[in-house]
N, C-alpha and C. Protein backbone atom coordinates (compact mmCIF):
# COMPACT_ATOMS: atom_id res chain seq x y z
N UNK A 1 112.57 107.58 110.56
CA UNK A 1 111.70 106.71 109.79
C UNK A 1 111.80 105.31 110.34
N UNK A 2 110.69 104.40 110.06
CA UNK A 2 110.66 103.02 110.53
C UNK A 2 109.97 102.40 110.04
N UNK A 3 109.30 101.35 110.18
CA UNK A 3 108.67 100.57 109.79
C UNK A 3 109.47 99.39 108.82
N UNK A 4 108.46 98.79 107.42
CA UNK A 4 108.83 97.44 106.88
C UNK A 4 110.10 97.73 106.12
N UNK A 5 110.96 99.62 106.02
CA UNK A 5 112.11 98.90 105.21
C UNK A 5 113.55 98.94 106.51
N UNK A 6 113.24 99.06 107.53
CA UNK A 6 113.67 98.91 108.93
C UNK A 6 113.96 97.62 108.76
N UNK A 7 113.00 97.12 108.94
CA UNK A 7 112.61 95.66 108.82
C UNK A 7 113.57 95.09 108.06
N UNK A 8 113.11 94.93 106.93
CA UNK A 8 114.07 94.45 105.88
C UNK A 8 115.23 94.64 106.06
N UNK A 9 115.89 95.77 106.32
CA UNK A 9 117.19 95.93 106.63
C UNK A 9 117.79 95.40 107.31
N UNK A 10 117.02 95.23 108.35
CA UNK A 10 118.36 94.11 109.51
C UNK A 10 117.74 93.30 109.21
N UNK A 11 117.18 92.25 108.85
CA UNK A 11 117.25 90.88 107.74
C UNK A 11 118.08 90.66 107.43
N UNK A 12 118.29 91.99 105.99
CA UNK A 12 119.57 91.53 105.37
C UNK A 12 120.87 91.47 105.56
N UNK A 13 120.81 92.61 106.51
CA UNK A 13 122.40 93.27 106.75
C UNK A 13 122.62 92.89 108.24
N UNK A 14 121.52 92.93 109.11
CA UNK A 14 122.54 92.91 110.54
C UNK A 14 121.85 91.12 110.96
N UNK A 15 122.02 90.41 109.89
CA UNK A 15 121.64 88.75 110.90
C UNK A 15 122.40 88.47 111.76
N UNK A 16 123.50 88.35 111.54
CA UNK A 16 124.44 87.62 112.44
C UNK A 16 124.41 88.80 114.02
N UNK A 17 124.17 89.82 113.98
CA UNK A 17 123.73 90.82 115.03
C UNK A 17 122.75 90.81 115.57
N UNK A 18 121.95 90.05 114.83
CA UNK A 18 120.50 90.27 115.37
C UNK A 18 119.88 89.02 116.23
N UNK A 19 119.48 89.45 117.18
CA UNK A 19 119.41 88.16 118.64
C UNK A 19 117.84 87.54 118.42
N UNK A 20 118.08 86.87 117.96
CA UNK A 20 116.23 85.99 117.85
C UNK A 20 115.59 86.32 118.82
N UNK A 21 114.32 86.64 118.66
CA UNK A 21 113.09 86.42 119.73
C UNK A 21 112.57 85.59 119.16
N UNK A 22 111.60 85.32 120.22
CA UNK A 22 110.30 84.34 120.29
C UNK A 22 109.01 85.03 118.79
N UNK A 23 108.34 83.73 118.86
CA UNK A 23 107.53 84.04 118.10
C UNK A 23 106.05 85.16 118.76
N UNK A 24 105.91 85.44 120.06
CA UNK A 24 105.26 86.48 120.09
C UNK A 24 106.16 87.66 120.28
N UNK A 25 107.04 87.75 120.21
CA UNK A 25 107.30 89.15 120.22
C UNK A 25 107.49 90.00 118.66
N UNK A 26 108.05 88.23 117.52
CA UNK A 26 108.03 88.94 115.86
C UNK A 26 106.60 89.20 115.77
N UNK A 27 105.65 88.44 115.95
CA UNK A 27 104.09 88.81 116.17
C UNK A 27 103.71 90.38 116.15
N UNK A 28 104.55 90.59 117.64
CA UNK A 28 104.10 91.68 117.61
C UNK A 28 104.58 93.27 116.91
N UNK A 29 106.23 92.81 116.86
CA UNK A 29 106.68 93.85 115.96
C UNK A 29 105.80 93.92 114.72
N UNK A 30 105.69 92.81 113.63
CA UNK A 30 104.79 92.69 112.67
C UNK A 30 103.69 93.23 112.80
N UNK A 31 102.57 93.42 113.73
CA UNK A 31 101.72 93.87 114.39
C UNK A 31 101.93 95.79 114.18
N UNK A 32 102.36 95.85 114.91
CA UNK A 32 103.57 97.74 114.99
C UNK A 32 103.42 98.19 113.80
N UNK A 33 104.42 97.18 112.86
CA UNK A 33 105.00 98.18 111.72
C UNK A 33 103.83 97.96 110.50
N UNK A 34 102.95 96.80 110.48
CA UNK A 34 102.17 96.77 109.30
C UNK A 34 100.52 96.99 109.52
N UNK A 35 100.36 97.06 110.93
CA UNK A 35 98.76 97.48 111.35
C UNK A 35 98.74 98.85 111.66
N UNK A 36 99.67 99.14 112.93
CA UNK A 36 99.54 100.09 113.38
C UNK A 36 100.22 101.31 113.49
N UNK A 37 101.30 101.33 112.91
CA UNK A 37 101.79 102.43 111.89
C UNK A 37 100.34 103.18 110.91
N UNK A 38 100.10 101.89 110.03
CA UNK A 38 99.43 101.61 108.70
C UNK A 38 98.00 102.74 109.59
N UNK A 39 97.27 102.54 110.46
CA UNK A 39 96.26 102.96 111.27
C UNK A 39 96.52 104.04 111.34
N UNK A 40 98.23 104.35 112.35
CA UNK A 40 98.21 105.74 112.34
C UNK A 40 98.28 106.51 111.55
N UNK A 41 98.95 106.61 110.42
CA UNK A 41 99.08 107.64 109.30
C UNK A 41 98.44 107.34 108.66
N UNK A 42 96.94 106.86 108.55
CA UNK A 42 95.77 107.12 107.53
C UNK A 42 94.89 107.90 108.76
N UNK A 43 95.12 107.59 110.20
CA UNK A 43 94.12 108.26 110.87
C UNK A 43 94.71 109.82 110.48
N UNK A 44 95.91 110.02 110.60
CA UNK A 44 96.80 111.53 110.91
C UNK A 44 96.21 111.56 109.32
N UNK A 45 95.99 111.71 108.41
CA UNK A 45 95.85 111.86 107.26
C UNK A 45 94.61 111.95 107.02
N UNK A 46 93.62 111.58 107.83
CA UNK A 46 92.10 112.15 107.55
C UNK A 46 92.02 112.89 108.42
N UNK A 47 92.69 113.13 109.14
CA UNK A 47 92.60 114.44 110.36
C UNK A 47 93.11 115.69 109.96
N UNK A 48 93.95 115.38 109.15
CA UNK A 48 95.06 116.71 108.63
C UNK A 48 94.27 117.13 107.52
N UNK A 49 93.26 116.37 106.59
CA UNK A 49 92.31 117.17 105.67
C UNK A 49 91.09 117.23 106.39
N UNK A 50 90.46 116.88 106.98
CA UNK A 50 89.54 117.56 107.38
C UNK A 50 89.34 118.52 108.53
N UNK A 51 90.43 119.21 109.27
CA UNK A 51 90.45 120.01 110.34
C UNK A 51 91.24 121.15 109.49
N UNK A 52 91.06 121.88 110.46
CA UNK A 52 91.43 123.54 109.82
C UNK A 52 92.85 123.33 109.92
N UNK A 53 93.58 124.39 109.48
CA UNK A 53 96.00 124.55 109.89
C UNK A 53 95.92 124.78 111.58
N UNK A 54 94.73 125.55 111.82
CA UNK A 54 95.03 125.73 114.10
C UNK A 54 95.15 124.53 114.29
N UNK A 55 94.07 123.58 114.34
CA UNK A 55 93.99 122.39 114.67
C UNK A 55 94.69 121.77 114.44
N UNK A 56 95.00 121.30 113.46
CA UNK A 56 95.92 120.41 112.87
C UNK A 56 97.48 120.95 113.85
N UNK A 57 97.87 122.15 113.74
CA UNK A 57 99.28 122.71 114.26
C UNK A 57 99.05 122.07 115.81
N UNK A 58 98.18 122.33 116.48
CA UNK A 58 98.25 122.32 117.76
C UNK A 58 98.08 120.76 118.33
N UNK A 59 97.87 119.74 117.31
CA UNK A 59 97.57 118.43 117.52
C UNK A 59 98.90 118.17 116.94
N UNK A 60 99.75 118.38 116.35
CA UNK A 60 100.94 118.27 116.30
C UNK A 60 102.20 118.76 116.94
N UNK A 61 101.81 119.99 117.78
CA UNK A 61 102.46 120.42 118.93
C UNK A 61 101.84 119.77 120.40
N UNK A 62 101.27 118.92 120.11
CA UNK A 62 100.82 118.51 121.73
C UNK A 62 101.40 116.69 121.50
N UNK A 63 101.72 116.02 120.77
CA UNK A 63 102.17 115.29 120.76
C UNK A 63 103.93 115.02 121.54
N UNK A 64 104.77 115.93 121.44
CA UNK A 64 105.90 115.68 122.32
C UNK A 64 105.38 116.09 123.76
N UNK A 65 104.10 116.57 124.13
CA UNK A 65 103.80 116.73 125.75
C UNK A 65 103.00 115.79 125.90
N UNK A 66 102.56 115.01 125.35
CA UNK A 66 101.70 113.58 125.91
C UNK A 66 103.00 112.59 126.14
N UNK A 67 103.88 112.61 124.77
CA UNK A 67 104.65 111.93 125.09
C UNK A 67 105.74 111.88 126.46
N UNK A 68 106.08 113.14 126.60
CA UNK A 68 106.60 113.49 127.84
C UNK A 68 105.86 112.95 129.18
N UNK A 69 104.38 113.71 129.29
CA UNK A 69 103.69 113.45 130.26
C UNK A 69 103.59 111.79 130.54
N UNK A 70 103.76 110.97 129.43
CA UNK A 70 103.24 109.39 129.61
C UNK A 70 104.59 108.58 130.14
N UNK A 71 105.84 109.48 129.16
CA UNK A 71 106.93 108.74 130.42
C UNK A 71 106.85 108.86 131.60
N UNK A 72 106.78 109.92 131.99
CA UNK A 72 106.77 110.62 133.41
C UNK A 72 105.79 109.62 134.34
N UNK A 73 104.74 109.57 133.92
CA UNK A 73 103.76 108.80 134.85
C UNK A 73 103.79 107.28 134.68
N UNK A 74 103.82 106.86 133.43
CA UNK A 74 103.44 105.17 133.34
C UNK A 74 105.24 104.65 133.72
N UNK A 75 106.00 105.41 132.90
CA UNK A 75 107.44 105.12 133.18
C UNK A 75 108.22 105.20 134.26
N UNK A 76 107.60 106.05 134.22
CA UNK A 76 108.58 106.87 136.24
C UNK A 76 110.08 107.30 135.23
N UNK A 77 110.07 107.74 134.36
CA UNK A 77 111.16 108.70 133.95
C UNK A 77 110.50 109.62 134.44
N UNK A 78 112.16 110.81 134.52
CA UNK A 78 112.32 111.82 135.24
C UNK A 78 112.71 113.30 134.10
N UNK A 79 111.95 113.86 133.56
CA UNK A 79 112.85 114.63 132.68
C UNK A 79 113.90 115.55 133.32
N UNK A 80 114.88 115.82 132.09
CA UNK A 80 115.61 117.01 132.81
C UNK A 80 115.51 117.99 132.80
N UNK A 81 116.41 118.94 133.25
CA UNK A 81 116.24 120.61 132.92
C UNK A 81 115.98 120.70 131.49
N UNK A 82 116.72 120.43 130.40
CA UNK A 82 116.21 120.57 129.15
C UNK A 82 115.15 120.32 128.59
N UNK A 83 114.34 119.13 128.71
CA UNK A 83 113.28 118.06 128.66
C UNK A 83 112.14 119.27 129.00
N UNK A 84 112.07 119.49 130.24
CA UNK A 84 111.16 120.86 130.90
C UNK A 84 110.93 122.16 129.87
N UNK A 85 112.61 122.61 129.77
CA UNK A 85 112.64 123.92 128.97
C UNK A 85 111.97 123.87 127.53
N UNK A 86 112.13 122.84 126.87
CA UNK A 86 111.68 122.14 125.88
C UNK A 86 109.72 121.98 125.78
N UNK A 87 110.05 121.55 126.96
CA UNK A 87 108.39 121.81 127.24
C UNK A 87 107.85 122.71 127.42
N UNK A 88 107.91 123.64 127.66
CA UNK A 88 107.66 125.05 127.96
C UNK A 88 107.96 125.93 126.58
N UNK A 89 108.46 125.73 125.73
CA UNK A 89 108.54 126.37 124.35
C UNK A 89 107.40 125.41 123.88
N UNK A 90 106.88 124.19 123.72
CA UNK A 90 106.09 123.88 122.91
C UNK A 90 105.05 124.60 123.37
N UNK A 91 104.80 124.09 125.33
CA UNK A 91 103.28 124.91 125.27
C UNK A 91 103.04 126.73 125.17
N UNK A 92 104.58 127.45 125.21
CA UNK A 92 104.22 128.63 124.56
C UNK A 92 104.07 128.47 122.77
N UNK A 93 103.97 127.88 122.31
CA UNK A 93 103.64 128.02 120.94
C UNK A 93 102.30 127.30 120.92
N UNK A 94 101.69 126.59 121.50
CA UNK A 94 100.45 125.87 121.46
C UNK A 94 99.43 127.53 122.23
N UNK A 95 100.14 128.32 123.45
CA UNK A 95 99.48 129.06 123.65
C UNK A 95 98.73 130.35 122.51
N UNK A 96 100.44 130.75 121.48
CA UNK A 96 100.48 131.50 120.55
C UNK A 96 99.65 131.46 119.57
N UNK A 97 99.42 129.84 119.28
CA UNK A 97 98.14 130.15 118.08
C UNK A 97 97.43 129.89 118.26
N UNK A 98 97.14 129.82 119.90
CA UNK A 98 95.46 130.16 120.14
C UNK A 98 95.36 131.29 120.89
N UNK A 99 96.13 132.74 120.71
CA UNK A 99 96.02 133.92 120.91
C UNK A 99 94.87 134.76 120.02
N UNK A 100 94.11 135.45 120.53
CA UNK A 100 93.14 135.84 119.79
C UNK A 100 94.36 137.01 118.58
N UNK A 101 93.75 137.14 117.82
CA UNK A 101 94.52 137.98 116.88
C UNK A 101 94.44 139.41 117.35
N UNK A 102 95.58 141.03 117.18
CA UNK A 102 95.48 141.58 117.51
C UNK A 102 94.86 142.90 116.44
N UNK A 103 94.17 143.37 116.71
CA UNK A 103 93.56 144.41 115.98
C UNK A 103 94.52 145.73 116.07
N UNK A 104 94.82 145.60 114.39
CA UNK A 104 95.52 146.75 114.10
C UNK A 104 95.19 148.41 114.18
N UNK A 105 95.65 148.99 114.99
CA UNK A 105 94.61 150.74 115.02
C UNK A 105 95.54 151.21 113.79
């Protein structure tokens, strides 16, 4: 979890820990946790009622492979053997429920 009670928390509790930034960078955390958080989970929330459970499942299983894929390229991280194997169970389950169903004889 994250966002404004994140926030609040190291306010209260970690000041003397906590290393000042500049005023564009509180900008932009502020920015993060109260726009665009706020954006995303009302967008994920009109998406999740108006799309069918496939859809919805498979837009929620493709999210740790964008994420993967975007380190990899914009980052130049390297995943590891696990990272891979990991990947390869999501996209067999992204394959699984878009298996046509099997007809029972």
């Amino acid at each position: 979890m994250g966002g404004a009670p994140v926030f609040v928390g190291m306010l209260l509790f970690e000041r003397d820990a906590w290393h000042p930034v500049g005023t564009p960078a509180m900008l932009a955390l502020l920015y993060n946790i109260f726009i665009a958080f706020a954006f995303a989970y009302w967008a994920w929330f009109k998406i999740a009622s108006t799309v069918s459970v496939t859809v919805s499942s498979i837009s929620v299983l493709s999210v740790p492979i964008v994420g993967v894929l975007c380190g990899f390229v914009f980052l130049g991280e390297r995943p590891s053997l696990q990272e891979y194997a990991a990947l390869v169970c999501v996209v067999l389950a992204v394959l699984a429920v878009n298996l046509p169903a099997r007809k029972r004889q």
